[in-house]
Protein backbone atom coordinates (compact mmCIF):
# COMPACT_ATOMS: atom_id res chain seq x y z
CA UNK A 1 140.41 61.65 55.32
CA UNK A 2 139.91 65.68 56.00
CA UNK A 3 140.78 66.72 59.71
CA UNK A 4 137.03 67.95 61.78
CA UNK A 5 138.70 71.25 60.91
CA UNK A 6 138.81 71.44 57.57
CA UNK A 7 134.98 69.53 57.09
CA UNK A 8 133.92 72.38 59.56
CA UNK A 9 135.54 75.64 57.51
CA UNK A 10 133.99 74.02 53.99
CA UNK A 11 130.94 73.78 55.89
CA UNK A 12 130.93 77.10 57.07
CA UNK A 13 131.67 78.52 53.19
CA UNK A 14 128.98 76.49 51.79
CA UNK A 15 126.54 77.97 54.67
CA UNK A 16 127.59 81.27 54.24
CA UNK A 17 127.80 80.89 50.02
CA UNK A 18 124.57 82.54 48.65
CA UNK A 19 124.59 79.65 45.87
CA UNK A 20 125.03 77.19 48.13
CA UNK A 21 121.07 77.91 49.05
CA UNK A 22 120.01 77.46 45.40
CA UNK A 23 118.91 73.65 45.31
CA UNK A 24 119.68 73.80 41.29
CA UNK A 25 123.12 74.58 41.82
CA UNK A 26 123.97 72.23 44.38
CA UNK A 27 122.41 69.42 42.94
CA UNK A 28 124.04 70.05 39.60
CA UNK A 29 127.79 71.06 41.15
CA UNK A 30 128.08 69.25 44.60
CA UNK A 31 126.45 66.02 43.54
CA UNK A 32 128.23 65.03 40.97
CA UNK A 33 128.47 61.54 41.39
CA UNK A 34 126.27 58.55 42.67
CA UNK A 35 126.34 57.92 46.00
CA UNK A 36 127.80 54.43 46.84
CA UNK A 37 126.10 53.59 49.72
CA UNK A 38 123.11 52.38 49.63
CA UNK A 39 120.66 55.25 51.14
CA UNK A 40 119.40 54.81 54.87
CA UNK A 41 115.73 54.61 55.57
């Protein structure tokens, strides 16, 4: 598990990371694979 530090600074790139706002390129680099938990609704 990543120290609250570290989570924070990727967060922080992927904020300020222009292609981090296209939807496209997130979906198709960051989302790579299936989420194994069952979604919450």
């Amino acid at each position: 598990a990543a120290a609250p530090n570290a989570l924070d600074r990727e967060r922080n790139l992927m904020n300020e990371d222009p292609k981090w706002q296209d939807t496209n390129y997130v979906l198709s680099s960051y989302k790579t694979e299936p989420c194994k938990r069952p979604p919450r609704l």
